[in-house]
PDB file of N, CA and C in Angstrom:
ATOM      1  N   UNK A   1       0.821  -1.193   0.000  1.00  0.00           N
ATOM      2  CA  UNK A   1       0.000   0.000   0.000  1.00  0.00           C
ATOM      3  C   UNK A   1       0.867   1.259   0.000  1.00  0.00           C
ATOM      4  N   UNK A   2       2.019   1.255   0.679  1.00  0.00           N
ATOM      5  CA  UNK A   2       2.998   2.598   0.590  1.00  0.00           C
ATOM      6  C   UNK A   2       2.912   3.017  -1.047  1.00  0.00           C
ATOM      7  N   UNK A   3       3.347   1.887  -1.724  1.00  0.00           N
ATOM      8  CA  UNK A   3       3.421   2.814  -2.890  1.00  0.00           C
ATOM      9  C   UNK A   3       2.493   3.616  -3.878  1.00  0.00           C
ATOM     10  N   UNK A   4       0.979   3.195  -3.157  1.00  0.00           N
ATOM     11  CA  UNK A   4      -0.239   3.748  -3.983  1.00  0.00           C
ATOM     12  C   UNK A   4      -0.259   4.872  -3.268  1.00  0.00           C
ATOM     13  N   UNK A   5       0.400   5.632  -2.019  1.00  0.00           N
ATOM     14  CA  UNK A   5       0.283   6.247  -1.321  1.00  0.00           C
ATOM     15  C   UNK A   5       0.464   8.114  -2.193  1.00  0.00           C
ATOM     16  N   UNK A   6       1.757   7.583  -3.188  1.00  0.00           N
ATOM     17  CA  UNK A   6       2.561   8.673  -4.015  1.00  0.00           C
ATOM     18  C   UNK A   6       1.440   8.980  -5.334  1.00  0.00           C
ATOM     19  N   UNK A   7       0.433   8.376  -5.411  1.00  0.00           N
ATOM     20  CA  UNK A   7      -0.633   8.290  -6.367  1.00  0.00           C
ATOM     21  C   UNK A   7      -1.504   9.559  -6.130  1.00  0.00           C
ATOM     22  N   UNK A   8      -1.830  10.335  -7.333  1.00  0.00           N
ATOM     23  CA  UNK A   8      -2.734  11.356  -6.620  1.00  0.00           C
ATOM     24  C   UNK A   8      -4.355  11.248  -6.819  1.00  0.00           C
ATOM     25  N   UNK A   9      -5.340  12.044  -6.078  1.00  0.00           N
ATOM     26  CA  UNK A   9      -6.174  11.517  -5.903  1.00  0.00           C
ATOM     27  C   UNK A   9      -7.263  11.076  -7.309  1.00  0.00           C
ATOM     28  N   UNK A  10      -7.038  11.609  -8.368  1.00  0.00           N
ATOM     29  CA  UNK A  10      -7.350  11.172  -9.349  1.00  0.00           C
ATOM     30  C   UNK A  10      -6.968  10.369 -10.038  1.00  0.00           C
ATOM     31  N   UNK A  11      -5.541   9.519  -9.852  1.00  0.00           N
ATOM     32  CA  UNK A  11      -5.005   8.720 -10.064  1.00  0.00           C
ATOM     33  C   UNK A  11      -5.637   7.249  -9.453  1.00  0.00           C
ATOM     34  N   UNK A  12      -6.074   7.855  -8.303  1.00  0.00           N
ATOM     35  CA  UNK A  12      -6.394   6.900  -7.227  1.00  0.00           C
ATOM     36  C   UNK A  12      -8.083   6.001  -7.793  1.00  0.00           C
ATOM     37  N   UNK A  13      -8.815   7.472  -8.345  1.00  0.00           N
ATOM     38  CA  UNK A  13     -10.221   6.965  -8.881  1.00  0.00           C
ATOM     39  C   UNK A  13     -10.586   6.767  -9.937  1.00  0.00           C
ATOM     40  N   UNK A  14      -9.616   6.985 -10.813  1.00  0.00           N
ATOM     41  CA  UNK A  14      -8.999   5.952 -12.509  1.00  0.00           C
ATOM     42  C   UNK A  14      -9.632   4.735 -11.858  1.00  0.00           C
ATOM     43  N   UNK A  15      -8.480   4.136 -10.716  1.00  0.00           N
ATOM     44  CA  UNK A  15      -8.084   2.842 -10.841  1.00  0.00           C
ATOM     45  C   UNK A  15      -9.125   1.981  -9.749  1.00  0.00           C
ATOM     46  N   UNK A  16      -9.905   2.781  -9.288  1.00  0.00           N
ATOM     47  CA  UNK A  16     -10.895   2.037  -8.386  1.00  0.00           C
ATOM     48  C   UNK A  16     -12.154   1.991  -9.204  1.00  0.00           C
ATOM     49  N   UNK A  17     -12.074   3.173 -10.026  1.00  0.00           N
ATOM     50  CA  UNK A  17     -13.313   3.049 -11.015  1.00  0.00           C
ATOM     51  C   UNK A  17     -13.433   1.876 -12.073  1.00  0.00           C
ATOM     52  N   UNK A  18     -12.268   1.505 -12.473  1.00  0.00           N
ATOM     53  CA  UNK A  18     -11.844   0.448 -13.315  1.00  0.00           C
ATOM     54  C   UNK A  18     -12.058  -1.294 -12.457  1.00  0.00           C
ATOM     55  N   UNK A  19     -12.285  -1.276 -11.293  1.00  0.00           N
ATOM     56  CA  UNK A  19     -12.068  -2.252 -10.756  1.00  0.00           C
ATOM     57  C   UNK A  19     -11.213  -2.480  -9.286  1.00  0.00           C
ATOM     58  N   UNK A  20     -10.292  -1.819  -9.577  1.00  0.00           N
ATOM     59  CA  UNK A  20      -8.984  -2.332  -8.199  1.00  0.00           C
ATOM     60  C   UNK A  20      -9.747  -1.037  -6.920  1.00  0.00           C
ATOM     61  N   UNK A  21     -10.847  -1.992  -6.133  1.00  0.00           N
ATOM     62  CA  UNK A  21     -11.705  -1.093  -4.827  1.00  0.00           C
ATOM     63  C   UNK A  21     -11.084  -1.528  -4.083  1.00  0.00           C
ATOM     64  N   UNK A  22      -9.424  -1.879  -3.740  1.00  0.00           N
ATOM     65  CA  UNK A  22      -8.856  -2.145  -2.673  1.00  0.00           C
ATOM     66  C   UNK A  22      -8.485  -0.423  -2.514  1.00  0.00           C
ATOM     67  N   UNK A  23      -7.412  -0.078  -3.614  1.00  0.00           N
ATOM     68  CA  UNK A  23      -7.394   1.343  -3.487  1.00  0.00           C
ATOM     69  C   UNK A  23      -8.163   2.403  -2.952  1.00  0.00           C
ATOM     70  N   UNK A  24      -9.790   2.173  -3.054  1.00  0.00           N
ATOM     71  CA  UNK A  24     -10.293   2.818  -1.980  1.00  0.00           C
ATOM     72  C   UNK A  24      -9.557   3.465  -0.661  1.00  0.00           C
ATOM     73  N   UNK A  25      -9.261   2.579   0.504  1.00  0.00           N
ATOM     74  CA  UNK A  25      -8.402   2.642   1.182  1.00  0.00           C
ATOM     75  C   UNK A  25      -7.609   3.860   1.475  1.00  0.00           C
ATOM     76  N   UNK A  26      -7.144   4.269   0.169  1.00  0.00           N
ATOM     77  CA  UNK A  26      -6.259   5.069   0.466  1.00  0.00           C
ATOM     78  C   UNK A  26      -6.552   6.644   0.478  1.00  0.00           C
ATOM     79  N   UNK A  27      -7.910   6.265  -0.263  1.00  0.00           N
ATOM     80  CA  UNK A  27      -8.585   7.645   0.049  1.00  0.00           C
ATOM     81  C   UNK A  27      -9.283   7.901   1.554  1.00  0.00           C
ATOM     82  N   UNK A  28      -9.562   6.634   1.903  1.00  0.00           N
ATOM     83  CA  UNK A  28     -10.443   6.482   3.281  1.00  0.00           C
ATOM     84  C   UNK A  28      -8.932   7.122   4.493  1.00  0.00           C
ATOM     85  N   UNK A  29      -7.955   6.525   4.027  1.00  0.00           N
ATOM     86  CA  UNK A  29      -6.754   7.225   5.349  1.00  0.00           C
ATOM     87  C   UNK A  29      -6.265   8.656   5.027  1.00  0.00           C
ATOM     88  N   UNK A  30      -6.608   8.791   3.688  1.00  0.00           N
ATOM     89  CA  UNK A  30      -6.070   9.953   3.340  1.00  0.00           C
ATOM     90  C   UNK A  30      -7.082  11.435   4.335  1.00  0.00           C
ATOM     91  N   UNK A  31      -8.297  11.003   3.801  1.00  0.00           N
ATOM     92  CA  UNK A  31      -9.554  11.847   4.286  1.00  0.00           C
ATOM     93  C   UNK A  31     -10.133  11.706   5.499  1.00  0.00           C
ATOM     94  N   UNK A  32      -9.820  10.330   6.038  1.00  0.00           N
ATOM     95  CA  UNK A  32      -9.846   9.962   7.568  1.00  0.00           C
ATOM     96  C   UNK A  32      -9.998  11.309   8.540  1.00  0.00           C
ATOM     97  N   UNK A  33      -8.623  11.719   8.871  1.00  0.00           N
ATOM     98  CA  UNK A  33      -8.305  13.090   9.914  1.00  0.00           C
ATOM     99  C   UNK A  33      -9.238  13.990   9.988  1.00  0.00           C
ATOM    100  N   UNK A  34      -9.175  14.423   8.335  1.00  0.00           N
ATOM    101  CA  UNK A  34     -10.032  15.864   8.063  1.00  0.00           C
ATOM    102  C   UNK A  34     -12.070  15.300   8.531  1.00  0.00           C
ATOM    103  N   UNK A  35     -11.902  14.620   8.329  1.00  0.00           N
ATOM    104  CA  UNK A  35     -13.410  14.438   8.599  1.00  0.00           C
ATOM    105  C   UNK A  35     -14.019  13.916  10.108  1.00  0.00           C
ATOM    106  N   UNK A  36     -13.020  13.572  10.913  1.00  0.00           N
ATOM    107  CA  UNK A  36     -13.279  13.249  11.957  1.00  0.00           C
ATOM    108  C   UNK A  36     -12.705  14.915  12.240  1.00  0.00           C
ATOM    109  N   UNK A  37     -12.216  15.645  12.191  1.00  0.00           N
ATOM    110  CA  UNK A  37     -12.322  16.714  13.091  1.00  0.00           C
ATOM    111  C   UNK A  37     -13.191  17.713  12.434  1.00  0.00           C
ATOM    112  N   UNK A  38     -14.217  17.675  11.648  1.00  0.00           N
ATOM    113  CA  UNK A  38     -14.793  18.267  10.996  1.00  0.00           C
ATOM    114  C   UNK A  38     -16.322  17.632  12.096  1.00  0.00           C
ATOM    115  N   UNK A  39     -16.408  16.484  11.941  1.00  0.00           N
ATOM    116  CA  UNK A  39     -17.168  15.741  13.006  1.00  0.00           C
ATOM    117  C   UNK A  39     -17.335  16.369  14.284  1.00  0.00           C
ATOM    118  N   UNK A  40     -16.833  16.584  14.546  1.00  0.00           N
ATOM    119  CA  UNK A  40     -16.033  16.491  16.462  1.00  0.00           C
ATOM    120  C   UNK A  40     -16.440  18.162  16.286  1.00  0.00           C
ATOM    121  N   UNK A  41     -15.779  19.108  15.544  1.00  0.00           N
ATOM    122  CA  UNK A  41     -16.251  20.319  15.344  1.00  0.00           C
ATOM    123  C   UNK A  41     -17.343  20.780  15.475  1.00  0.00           C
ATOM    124  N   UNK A  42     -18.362  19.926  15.054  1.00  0.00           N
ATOM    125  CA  UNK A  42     -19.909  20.186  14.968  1.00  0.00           C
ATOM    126  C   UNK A  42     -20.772  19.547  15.956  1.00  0.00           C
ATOM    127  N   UNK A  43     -19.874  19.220  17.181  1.00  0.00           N
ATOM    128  CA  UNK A  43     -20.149  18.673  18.560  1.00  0.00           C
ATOM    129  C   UNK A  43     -20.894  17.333  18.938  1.00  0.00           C
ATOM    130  N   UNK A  44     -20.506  16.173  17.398  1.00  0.00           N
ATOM    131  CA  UNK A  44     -20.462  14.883  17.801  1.00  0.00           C
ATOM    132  C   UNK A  44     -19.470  13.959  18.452  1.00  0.00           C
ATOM    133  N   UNK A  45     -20.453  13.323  19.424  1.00  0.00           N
ATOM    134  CA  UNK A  45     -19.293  12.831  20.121  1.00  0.00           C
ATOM    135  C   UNK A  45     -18.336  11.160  19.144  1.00  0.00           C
ATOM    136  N   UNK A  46     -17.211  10.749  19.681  1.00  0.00           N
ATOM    137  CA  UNK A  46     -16.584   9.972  18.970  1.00  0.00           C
ATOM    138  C   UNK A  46     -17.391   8.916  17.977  1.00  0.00           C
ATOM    139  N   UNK A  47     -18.247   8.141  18.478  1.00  0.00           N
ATOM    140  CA  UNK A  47     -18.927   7.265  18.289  1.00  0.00           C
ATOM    141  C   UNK A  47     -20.024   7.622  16.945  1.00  0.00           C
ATOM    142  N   UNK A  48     -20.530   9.049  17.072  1.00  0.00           N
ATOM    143  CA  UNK A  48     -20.892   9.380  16.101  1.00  0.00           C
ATOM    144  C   UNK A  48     -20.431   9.902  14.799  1.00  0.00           C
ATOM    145  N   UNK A  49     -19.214  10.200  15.396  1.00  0.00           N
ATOM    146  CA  UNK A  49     -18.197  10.862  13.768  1.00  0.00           C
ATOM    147  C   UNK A  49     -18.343   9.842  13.631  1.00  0.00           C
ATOM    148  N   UNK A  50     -17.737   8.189  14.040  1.00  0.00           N
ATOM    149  CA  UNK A  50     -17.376   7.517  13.226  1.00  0.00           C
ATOM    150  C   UNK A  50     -18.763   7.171  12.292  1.00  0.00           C
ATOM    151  N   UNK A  51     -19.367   6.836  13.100  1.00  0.00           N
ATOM    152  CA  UNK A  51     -20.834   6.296  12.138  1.00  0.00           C
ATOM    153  C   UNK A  51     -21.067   7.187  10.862  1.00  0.00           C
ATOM    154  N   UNK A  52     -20.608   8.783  11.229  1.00  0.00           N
ATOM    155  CA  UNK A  52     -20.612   9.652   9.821  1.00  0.00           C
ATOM    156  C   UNK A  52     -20.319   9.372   9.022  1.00  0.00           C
ATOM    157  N   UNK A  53     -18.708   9.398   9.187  1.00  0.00           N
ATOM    158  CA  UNK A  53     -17.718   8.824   8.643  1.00  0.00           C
ATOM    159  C   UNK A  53     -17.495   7.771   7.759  1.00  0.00           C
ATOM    160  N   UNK A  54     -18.475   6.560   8.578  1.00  0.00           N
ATOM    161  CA  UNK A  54     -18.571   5.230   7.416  1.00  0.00           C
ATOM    162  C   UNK A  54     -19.638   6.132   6.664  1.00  0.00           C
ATOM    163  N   UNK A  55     -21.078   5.957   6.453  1.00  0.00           N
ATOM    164  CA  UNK A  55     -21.981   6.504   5.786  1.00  0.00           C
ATOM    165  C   UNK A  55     -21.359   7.217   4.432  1.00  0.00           C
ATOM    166  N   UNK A  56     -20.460   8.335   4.936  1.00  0.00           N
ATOM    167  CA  UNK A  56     -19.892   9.084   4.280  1.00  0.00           C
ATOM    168  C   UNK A  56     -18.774   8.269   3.306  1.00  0.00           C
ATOM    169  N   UNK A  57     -18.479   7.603   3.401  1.00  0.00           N
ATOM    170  CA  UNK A  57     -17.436   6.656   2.562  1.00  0.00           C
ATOM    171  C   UNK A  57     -18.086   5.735   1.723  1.00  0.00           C
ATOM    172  N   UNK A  58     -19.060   4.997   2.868  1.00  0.00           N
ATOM    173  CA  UNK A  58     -19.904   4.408   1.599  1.00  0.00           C
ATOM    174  C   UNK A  58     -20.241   4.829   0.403  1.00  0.00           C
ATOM    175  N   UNK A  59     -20.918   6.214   0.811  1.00  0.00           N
ATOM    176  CA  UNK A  59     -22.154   7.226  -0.262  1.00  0.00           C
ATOM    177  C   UNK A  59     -20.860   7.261  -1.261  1.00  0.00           C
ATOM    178  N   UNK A  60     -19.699   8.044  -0.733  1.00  0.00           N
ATOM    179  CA  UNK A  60     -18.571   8.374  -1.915  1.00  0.00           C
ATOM    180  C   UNK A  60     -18.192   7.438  -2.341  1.00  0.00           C
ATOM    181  N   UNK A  61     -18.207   5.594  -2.231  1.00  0.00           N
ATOM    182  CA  UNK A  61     -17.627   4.509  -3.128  1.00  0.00           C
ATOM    183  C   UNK A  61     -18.647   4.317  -4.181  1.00  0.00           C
ATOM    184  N   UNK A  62     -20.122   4.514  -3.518  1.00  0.00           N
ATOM    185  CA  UNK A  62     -21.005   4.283  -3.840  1.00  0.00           C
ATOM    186  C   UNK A  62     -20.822   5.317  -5.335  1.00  0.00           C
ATOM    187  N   UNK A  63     -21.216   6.459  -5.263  1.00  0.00           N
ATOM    188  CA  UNK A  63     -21.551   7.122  -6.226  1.00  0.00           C
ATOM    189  C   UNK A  63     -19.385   8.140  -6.619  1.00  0.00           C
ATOM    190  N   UNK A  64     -18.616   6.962  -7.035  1.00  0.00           N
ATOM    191  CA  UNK A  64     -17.366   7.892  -7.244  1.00  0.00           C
ATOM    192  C   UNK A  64     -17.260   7.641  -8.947  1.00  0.00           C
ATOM    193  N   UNK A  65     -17.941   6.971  -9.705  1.00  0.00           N
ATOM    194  CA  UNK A  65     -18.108   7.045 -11.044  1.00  0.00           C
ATOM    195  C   UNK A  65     -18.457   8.394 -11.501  1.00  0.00           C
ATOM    196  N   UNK A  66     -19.305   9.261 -10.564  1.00  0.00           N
ATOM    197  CA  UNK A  66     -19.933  10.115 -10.817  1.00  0.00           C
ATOM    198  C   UNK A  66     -19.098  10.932 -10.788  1.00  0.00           C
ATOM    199  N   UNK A  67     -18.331  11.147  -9.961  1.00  0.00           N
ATOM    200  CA  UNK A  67     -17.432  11.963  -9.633  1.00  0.00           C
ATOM    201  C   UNK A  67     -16.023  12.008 -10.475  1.00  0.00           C
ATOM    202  N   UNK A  68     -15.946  11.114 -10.944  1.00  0.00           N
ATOM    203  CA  UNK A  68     -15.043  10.520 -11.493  1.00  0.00           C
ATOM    204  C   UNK A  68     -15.126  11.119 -13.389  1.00  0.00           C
ATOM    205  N   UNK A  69     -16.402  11.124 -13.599  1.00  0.00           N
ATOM    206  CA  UNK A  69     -17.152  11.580 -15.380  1.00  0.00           C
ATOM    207  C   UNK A  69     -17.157  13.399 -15.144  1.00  0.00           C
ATOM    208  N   UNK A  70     -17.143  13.758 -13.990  1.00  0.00           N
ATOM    209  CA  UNK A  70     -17.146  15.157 -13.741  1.00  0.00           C
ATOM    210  C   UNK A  70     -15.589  15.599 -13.953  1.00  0.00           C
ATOM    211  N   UNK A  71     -14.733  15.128 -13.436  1.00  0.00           N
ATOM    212  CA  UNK A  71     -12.981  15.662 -13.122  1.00  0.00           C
ATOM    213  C   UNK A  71     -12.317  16.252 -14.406  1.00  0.00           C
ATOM    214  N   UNK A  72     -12.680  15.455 -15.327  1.00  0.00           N
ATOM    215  CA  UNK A  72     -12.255  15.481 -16.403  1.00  0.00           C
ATOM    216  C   UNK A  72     -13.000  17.038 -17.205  1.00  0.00           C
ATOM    217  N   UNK A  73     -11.768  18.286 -17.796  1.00  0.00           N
ATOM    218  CA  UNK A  73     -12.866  19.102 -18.147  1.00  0.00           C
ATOM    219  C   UNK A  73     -12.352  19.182 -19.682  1.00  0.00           C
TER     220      UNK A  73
END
């Protein structure tokens, strides 16, 4: 995984869009931090960022094709 690490984030959803959803991952540690204190900011306690947090990862694996047909201008 270190070396998908040097990958940037559009690099990252090429290759998950294509198939390889292990890479996911690396967006999930990448974005991890920022969203748990974005959480915590808005005065949920731990237990609930996280539950955000998944939701929030799902929705974005879920719908990253979409996101993915947009990047490109």
């Amino acid at each position: 995984m270190t070396t998908y690490q040097q990958l940037s984030e559009i690099e990252v959803i090429d290759r998950v869009t294509v198939g390889d959803i292990a890479l996911f991952e690396v967006l999930i540690r990448r974005y991890n931090p920022y969203l748990y204190k974005i959480g915590r900011s808005f005065g949920y306690n731990h237990q609930d960022v996280e539950d955000l947090m998944q939701d929030s990862f799902i929705s974005a694996f879920e719908n990253l094709s979409k996101l993915h047909n947009k990047m490109y201008f």
